[in-house]
Protein backbone atom coordinates (compact mmCIF):
# COMPACT_ATOMS: atom_id res chain seq x y z
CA UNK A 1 89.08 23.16 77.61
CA UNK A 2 89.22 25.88 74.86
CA UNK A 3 90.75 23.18 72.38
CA UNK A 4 87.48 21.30 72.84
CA UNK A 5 84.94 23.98 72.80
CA UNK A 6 86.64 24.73 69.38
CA UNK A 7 86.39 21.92 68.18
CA UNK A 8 83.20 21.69 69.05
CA UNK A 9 82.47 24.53 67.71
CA UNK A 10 83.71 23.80 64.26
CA UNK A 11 82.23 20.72 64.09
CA UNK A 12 78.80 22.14 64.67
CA UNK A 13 79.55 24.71 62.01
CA UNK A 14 80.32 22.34 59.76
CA UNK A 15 77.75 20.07 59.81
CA UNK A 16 75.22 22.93 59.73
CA UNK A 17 76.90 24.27 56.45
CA UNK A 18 77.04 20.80 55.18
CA UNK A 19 73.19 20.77 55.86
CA UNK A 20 72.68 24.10 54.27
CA UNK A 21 74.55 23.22 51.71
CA UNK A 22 72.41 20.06 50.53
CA UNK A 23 69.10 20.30 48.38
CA UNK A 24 65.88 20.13 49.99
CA UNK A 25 64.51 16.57 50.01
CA UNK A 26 61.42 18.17 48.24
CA UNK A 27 61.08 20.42 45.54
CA UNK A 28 59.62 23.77 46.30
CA UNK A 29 58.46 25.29 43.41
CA UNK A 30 57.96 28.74 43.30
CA UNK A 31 56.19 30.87 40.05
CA UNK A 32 57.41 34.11 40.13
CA UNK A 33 54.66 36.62 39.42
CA UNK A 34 52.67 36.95 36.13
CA UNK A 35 51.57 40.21 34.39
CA UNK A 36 48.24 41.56 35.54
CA UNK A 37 45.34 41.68 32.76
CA UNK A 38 46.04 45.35 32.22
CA UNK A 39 49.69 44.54 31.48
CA UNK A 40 49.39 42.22 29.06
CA UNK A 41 49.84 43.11 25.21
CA UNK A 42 46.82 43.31 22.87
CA UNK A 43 48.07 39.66 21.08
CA UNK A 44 47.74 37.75 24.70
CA UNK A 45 44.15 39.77 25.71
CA UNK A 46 43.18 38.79 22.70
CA UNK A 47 44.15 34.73 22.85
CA UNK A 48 42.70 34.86 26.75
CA UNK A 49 39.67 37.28 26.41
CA UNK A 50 37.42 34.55 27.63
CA UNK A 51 39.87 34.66 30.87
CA UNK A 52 40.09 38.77 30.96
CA UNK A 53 37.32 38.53 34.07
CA UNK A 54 39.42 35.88 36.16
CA UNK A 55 42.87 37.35 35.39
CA UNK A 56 44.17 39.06 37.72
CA UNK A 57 42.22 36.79 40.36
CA UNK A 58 43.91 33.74 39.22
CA UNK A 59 47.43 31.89 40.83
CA UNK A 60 50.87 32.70 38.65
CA UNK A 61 51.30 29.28 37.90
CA UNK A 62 47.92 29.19 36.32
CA UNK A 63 48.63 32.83 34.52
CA UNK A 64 51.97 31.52 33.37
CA UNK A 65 50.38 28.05 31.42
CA UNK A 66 47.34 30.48 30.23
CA UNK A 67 50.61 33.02 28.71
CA UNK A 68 52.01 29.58 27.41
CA UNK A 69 48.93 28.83 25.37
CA UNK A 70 48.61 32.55 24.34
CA UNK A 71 52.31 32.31 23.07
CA UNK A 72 51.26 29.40 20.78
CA UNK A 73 47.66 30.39 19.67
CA UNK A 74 48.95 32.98 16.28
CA UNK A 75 50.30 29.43 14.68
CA UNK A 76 46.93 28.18 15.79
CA UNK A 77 44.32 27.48 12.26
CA UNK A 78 41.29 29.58 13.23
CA UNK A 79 38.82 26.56 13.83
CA UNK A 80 41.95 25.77 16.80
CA UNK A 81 41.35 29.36 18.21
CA UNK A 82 37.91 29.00 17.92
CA UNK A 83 38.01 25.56 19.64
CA UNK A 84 40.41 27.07 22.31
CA UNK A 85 38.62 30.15 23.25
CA UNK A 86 35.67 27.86 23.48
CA UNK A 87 37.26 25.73 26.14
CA UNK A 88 38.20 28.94 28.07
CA UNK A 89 34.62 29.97 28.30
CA UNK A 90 33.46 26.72 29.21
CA UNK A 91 36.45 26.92 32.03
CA UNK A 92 35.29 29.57 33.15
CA UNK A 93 32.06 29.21 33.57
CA UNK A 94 32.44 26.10 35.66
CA UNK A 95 32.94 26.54 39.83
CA UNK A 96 35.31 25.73 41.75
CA UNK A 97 34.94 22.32 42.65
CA UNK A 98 33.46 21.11 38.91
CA UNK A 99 37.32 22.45 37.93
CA UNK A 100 38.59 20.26 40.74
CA UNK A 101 36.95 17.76 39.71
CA UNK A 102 37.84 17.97 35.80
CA UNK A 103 41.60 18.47 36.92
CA UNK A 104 41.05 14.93 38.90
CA UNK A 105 39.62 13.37 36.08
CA UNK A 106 42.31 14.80 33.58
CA UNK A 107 44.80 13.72 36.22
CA UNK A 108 43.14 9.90 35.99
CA UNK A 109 42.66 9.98 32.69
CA UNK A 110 46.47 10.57 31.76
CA UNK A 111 47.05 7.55 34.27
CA UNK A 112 45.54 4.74 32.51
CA UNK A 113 47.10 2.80 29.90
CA UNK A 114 47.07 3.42 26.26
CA UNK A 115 44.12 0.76 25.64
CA UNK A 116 41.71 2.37 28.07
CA UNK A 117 42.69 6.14 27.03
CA UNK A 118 41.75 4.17 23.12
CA UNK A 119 38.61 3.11 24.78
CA UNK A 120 37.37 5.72 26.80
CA UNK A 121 38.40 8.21 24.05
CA UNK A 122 36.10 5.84 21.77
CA UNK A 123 33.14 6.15 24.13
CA UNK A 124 33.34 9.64 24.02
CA UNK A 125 33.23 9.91 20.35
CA UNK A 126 29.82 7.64 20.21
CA UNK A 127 28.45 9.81 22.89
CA UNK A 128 29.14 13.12 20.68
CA UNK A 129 27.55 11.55 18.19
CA UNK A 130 23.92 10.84 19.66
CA UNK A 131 21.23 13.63 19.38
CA UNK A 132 20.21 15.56 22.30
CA UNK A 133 17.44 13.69 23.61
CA UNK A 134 19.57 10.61 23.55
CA UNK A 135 22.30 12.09 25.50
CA UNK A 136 19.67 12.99 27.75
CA UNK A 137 18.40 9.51 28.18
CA UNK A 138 14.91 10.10 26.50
């Protein structure tokens, strides 16, 4: 009787170690936490000003790609920082669910194949390229 409740028992222990011991079947993927606004050095306030009132209201993953752009943005030419710090303030200026929706869009975008990227990205030049009242249908 002892003989099999021990080797019961190992047998459950080692099939819950072996189960322990195997990778999750999904990634979990965890962003440790990011600096707070006050933290960061003059260089990275600088490169995400147009971010400074978001900051520390933002999720790490997002701080961490916003610290990733800061890293690159002193080999940036200055019309590229302007162009950047442009797109931050349009970011943030846009609610919650018009960035939702631009992420989906982004996400969709960077789905298609290289022809309709071509075209769409074509279509988007033409558009840039009418006057105001044109773009507004006038």
């Amino acid at each position: 009787m002892a003989k099999k409740f021990a080797g019961a028992l190992i047998l459950g222990l080692s099939l819950s170690f072996s189960a322990a011991a195997s990778p999750p079947t999904s990634p979990v993927l965890i962003t440790p936490p990011q600096p707070a606004w006050q933290s960061l050095n003059n260089a990275q306030k600088s490169a995400l000003a147009p971010l400074a009132g978001e900051w520390d209201q933002m999720e790490n993953y997002r701080r961490k790609k916003w610290l990733s752009i800061a890293e690159r943005y002193e080999r940036m030419s200055p019309a590229e920082q302007q162009r950047l710090q442009e797109k931050m303030r349009d970011w943030s200026k846009l609610t919650p669910d018009q960035r939702l929706a631009a992420r989906e869009k982004f996400k969709e975008f960077n789905q298609m194949a290289p022809e309709e990227k071509q075209e769409m990205k074509q279509k988007w030049q033409e558009y840039r390229q009418l006057k105001e009242d044109e773009k507004r249908g006038q």
